[in-house]
N, C-alpha and C. Protein backbone atom coordinates (compact mmCIF):
# COMPACT_ATOMS: atom_id res chain seq x y z
N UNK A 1 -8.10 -15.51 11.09
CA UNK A 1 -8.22 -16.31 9.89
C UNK A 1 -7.68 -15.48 8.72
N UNK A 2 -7.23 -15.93 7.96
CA UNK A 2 -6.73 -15.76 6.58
C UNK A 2 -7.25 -15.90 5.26
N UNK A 3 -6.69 -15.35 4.50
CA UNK A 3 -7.58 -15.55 2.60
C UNK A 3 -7.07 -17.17 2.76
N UNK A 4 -6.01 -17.27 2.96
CA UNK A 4 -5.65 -18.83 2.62
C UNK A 4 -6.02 -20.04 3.44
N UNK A 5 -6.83 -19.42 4.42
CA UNK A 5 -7.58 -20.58 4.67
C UNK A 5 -8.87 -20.79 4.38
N UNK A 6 -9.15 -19.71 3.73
CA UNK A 6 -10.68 -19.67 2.68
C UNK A 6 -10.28 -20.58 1.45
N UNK A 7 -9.25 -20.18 1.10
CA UNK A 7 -8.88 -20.94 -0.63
C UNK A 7 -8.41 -22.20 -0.25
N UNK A 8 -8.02 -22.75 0.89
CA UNK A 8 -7.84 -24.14 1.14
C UNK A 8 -9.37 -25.07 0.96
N UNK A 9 -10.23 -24.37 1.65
CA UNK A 9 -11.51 -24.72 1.60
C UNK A 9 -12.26 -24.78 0.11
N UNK A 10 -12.05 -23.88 -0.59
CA UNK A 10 -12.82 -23.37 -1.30
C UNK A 10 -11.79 -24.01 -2.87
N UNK A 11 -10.74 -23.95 -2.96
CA UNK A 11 -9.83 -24.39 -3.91
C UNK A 11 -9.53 -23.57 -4.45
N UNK A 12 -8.34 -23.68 -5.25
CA UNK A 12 -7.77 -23.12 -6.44
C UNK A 12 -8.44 -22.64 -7.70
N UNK A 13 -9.35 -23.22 -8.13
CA UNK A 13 -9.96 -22.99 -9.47
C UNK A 13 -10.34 -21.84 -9.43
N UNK A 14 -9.74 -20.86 -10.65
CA UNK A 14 -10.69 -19.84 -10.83
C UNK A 14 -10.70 -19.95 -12.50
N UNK A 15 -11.97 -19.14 -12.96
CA UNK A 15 -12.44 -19.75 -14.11
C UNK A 15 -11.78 -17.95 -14.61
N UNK A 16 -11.57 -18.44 -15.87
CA UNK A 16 -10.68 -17.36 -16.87
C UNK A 16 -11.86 -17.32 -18.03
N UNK A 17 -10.94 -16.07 -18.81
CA UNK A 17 -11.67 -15.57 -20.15
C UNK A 17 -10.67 -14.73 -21.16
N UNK A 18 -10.17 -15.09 -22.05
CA UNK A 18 -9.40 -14.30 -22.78
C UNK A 18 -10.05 -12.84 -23.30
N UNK A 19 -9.24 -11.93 -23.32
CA UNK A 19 -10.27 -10.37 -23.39
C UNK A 19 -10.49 -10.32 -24.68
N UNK A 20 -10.64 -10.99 -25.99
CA UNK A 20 -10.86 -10.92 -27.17
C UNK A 20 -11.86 -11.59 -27.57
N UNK A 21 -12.66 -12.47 -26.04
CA UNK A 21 -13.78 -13.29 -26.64
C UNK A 21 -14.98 -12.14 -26.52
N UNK A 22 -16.04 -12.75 -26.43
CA UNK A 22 -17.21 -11.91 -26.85
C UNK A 22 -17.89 -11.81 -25.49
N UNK A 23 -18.73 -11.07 -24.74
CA UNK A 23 -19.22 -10.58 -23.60
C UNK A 23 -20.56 -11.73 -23.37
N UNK A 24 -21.17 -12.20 -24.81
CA UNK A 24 -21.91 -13.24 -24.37
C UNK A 24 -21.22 -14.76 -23.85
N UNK A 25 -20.14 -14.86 -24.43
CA UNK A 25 -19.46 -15.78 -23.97
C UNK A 25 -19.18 -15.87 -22.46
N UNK A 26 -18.83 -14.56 -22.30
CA UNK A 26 -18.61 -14.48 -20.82
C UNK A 26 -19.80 -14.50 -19.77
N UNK A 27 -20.79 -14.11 -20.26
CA UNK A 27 -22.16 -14.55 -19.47
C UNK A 27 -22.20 -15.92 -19.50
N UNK A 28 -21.66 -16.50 -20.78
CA UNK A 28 -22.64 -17.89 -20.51
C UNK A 28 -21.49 -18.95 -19.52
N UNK A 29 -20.15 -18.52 -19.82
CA UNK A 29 -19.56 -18.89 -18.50
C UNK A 29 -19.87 -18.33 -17.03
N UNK A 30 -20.17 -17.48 -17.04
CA UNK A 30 -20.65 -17.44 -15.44
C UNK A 30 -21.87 -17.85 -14.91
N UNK A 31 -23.10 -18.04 -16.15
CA UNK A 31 -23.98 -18.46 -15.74
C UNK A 31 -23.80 -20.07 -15.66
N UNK A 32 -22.96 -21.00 -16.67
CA UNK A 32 -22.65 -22.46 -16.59
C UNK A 32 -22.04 -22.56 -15.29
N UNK A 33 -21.41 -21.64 -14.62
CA UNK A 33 -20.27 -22.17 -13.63
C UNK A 33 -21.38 -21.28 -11.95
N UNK A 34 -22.09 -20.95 -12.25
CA UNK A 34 -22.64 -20.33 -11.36
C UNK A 34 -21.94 -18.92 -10.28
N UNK A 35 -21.13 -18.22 -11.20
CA UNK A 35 -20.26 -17.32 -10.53
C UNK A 35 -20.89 -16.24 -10.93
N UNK A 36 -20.28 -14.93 -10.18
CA UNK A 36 -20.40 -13.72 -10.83
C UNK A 36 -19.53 -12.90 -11.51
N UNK A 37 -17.85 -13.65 -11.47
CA UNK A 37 -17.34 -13.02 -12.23
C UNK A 37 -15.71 -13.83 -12.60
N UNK A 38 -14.62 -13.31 -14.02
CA UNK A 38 -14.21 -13.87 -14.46
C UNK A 38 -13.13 -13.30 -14.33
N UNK A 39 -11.56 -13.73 -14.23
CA UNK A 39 -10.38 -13.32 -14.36
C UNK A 39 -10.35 -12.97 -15.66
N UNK A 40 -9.60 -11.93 -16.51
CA UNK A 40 -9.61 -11.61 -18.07
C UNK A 40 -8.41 -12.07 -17.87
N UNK A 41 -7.66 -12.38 -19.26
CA UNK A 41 -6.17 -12.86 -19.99
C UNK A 41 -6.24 -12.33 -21.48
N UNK A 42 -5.15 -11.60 -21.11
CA UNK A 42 -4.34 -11.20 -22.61
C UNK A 42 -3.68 -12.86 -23.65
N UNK A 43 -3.69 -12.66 -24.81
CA UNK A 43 -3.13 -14.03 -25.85
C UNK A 43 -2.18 -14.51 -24.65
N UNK A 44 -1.28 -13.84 -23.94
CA UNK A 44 0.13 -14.01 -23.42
C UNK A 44 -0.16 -14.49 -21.95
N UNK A 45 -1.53 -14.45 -21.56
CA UNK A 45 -2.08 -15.12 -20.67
C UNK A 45 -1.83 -14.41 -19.19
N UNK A 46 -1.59 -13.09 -19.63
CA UNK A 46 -1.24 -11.93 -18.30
C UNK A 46 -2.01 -11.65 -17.95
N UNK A 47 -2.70 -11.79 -16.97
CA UNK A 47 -3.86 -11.15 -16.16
C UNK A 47 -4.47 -9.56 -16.84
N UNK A 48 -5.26 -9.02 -17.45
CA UNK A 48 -5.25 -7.96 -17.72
C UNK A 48 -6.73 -7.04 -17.07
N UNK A 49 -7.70 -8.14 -16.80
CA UNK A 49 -8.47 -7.09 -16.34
C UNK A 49 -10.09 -8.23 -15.29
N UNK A 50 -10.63 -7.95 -15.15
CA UNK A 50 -12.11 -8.71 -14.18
C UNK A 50 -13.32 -8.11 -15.11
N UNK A 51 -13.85 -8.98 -15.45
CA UNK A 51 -15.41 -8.91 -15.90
C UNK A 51 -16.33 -9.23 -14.74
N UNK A 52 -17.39 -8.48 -14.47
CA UNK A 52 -18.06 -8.99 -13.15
C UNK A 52 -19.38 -8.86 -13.73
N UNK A 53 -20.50 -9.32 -13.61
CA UNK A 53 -21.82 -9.17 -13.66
C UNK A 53 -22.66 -7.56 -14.00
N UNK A 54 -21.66 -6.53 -12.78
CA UNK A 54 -21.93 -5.66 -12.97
C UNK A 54 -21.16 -4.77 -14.10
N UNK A 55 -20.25 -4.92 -14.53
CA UNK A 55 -19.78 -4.64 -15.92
C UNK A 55 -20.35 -5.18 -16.88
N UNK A 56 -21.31 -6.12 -17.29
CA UNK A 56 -22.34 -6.86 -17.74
C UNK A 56 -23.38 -5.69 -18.21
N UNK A 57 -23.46 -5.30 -16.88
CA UNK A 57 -25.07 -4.69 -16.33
C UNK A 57 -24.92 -3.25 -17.39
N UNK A 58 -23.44 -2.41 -17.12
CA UNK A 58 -23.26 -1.36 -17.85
C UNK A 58 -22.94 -1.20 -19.24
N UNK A 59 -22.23 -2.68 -19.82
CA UNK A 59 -22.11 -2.64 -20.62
C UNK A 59 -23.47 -3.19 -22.28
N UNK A 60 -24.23 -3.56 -21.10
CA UNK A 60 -26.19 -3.02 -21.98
C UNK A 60 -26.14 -1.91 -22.23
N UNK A 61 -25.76 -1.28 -21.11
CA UNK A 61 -26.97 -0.43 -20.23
C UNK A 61 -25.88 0.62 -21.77
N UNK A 62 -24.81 0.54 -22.14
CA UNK A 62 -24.19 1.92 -22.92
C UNK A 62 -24.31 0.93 -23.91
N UNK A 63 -25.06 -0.16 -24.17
CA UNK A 63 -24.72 -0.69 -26.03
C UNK A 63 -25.50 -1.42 -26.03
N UNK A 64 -26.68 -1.49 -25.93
CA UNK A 64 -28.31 -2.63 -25.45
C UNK A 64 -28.44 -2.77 -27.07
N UNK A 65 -27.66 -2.58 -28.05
CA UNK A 65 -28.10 -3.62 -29.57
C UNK A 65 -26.95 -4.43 -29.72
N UNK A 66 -25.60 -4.25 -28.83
CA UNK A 66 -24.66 -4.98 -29.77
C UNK A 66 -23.60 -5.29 -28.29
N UNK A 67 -24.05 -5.42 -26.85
CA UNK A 67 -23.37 -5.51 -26.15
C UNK A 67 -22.55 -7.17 -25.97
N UNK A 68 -23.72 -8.08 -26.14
CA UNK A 68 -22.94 -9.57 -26.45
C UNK A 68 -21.89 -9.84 -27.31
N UNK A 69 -22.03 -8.98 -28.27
CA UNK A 69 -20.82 -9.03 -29.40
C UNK A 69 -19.51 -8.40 -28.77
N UNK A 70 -19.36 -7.57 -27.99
CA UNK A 70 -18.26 -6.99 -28.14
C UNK A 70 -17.52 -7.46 -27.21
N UNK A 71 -15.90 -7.11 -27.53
CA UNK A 71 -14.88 -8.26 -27.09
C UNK A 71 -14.92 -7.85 -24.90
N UNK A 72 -14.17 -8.69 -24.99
CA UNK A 72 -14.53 -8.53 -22.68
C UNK A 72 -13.95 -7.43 -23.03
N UNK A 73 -12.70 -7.11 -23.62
CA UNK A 73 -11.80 -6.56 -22.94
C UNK A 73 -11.97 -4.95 -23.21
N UNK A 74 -13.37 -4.58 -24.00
CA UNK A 74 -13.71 -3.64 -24.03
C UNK A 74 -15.06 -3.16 -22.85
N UNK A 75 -15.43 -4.12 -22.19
CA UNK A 75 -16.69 -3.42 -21.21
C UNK A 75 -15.89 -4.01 -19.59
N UNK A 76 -14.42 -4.95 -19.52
CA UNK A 76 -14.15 -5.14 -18.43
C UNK A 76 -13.60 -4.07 -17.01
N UNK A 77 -13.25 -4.09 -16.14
CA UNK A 77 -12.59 -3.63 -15.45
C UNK A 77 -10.98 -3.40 -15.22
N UNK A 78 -10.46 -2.68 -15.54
CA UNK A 78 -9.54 -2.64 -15.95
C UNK A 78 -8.13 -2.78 -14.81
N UNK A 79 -8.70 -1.93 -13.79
CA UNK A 79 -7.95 -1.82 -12.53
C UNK A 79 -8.76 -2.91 -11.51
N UNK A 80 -7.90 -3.52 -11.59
CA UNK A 80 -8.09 -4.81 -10.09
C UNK A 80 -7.16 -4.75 -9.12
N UNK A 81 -8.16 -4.79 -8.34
CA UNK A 81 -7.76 -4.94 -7.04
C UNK A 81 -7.12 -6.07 -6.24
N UNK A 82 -6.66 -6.31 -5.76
CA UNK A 82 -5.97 -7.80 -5.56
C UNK A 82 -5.60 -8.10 -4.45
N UNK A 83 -5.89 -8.90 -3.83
CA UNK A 83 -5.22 -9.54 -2.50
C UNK A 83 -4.08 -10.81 -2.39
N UNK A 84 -3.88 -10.70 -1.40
CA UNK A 84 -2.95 -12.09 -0.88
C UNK A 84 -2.60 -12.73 0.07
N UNK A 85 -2.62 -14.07 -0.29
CA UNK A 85 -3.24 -15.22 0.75
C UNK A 85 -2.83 -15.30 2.20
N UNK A 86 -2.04 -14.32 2.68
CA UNK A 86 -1.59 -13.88 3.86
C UNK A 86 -2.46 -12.52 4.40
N UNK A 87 -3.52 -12.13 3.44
CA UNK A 87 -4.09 -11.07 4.21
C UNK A 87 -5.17 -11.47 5.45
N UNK A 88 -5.61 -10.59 6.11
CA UNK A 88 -6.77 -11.32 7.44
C UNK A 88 -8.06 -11.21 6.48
N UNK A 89 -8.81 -11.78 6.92
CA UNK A 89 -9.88 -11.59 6.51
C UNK A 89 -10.83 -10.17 6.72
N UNK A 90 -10.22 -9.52 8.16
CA UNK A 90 -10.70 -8.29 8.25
C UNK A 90 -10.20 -7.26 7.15
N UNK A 91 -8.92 -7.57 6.55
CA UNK A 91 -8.12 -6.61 6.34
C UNK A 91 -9.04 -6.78 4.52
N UNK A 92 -9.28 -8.31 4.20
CA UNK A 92 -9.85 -7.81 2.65
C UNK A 92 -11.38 -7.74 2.59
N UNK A 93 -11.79 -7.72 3.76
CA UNK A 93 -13.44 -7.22 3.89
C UNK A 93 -13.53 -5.73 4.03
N UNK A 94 -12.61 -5.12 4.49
CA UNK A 94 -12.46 -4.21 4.49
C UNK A 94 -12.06 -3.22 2.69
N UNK A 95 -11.12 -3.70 2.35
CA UNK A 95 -10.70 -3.26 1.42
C UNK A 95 -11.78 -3.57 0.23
N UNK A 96 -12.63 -4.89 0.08
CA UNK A 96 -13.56 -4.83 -0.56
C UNK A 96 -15.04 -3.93 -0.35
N UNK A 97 -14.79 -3.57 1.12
CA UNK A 97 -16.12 -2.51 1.20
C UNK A 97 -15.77 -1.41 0.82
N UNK A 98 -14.60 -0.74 1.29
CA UNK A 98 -14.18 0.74 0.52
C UNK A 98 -14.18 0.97 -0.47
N UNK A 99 -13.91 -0.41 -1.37
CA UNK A 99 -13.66 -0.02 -2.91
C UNK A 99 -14.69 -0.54 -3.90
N UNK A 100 -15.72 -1.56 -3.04
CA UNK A 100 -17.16 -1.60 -3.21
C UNK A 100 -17.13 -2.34 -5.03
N UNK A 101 -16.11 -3.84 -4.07
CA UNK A 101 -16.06 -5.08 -5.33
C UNK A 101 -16.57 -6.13 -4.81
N UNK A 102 -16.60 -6.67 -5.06
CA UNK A 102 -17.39 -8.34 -4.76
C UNK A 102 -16.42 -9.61 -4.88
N UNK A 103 -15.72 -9.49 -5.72
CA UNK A 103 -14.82 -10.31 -6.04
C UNK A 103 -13.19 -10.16 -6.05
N UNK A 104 -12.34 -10.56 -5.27
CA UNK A 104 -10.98 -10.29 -5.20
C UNK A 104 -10.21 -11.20 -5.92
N UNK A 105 -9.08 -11.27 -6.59
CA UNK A 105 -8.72 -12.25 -7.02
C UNK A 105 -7.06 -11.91 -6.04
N UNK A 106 -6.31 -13.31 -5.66
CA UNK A 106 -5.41 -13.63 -4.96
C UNK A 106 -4.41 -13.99 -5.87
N UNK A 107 -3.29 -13.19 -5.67
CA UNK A 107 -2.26 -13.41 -5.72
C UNK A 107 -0.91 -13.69 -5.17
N UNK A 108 -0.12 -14.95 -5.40
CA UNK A 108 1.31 -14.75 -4.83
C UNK A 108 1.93 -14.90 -6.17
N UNK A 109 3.13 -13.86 -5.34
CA UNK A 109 4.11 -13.67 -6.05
C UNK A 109 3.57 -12.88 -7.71
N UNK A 110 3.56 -13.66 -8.54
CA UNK A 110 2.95 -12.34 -9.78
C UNK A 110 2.15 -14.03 -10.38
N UNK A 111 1.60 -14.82 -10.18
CA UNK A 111 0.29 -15.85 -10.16
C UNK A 111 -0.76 -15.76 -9.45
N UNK A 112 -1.40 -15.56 -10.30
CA UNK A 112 -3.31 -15.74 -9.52
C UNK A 112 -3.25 -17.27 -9.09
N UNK A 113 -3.88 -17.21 -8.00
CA UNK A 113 -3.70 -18.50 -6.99
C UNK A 113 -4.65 -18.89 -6.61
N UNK A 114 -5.92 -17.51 -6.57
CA UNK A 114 -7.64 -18.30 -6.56
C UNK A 114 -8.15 -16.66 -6.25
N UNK A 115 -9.16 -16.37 -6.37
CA UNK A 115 -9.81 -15.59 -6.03
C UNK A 115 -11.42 -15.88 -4.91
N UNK A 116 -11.37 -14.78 -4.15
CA UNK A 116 -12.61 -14.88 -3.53
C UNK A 116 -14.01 -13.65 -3.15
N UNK A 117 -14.86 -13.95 -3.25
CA UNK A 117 -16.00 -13.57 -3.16
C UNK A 117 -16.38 -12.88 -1.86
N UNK A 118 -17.25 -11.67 -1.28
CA UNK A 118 -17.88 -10.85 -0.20
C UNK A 118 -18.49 -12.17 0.55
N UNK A 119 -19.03 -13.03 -0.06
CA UNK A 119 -19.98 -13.73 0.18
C UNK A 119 -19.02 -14.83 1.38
N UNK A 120 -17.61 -15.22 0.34
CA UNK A 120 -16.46 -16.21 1.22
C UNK A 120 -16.31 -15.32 2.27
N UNK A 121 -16.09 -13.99 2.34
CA UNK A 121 -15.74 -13.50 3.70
C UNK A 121 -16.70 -13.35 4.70
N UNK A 122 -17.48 -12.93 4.37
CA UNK A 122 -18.78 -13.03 5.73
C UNK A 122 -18.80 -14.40 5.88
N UNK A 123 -19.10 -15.15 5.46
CA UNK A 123 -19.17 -16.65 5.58
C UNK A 123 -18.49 -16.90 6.76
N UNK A 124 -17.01 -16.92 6.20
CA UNK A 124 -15.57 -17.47 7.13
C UNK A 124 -15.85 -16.47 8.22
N UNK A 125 -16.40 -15.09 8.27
CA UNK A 125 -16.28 -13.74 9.31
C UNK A 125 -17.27 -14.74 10.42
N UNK A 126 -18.60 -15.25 10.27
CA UNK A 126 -19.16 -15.46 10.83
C UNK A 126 -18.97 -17.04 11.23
N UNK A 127 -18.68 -17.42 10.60
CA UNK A 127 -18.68 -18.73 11.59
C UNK A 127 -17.67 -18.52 12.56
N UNK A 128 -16.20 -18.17 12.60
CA UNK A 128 -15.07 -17.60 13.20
C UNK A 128 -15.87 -17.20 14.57
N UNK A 129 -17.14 -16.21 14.28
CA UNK A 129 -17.57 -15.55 15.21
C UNK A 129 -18.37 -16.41 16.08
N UNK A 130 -18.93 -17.22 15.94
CA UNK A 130 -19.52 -18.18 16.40
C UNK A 130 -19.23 -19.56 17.43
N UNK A 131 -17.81 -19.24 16.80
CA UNK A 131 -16.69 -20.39 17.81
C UNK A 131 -16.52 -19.44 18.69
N UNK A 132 -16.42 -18.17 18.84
CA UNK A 132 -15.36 -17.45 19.62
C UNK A 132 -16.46 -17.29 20.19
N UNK A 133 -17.89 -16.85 20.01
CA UNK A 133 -18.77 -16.77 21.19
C UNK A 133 -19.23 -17.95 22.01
N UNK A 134 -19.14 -19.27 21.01
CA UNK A 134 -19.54 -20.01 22.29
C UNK A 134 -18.50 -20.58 23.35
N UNK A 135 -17.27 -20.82 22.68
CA UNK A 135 -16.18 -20.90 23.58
C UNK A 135 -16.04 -19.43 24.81
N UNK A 136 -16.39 -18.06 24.69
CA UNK A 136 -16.81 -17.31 25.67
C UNK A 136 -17.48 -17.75 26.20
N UNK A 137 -18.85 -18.18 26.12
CA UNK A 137 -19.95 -18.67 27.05
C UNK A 137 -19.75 -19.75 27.86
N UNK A 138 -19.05 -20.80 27.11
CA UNK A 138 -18.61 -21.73 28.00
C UNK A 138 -17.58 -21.44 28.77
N UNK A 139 -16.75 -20.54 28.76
CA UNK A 139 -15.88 -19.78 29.91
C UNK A 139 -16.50 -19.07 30.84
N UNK A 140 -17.73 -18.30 30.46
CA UNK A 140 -18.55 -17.59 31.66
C UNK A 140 -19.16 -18.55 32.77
N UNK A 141 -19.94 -19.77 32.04
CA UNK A 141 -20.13 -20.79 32.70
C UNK A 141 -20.02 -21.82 33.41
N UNK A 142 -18.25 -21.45 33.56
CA UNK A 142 -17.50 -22.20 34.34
C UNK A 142 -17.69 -24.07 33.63
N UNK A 143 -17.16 -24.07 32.46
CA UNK A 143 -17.62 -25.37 31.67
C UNK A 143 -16.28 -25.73 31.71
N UNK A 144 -15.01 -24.73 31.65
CA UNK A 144 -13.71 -25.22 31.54
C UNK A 144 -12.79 -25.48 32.80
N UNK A 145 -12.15 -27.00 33.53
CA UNK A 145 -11.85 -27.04 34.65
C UNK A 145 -10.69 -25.53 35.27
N UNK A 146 -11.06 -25.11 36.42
CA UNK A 146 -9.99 -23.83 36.48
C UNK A 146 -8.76 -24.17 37.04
């Protein structure tokens, strides 16, 4: 299985944030949309950086009187990591455990195309796994004519 057959399922939409708005803004979009985290955009609408929950968390944790105020693009993540819709699913479960993100965002070509979540990959990891074991069992069991 593939990222792109997660984002077939799952869709295109990913929810954005220009890096000049304010960090409460960006909570209250992830809490309205029920996500944990946001693509950033420069005015020019270039991908520039990921706000995640846990950049949230640090950016209290170093400014707990004035952290809602200040713009994303000062408490975001700067270096993202990125996949694409031709990768396996082993290959960005992997790359999300080493580098210990939660959220990937997908790209072709130089367009974000959807991003996905730890949560989409175990998901898709395990059901995958679940066909393949019972279709084994029903091969042990002689269920398929030989």
């Amino acid at each position: 299985m593939k990222v792109n057959d997660i984002l077939k399922i799952k869709g295109p939409e990913v929810i954005t944030i220009w890096e000049e708005k304010s960090v409460q803004e960006a909570i209250d979009l992830m809490v309205l949309n029920k996500i944990g985290a946001l693509m950033v955009l420069n005015a020019a609408g270039k991908l520039t950086g990921i706000i995640t929950e846990r950049d949230v968390m640090r950016g209290y944790h170093a400014h707990p009187d004035s952290a809602g105020g200040l713009a994303v693009k000062e408490i975001m993540t700067k270096k993202v990591i990125i996949g694409d819709g031709d990768d396996t699913l082993e290959s960005v479960e992997s790359i999300m455990t080493e580098n210990r993100v939660r959220h990937l965002p997908i790209i072709a070509g130089k367009r974000l195309v959807g991003i996905i979540s730890i949560g989409d990959v175990v998901k898709a990891l395990s059901k995958e796994s679940k066909i393949e074991n019972r279709y084994l069992k029903d091969y042990i069991e002689g269920k398929y004519p030989g």
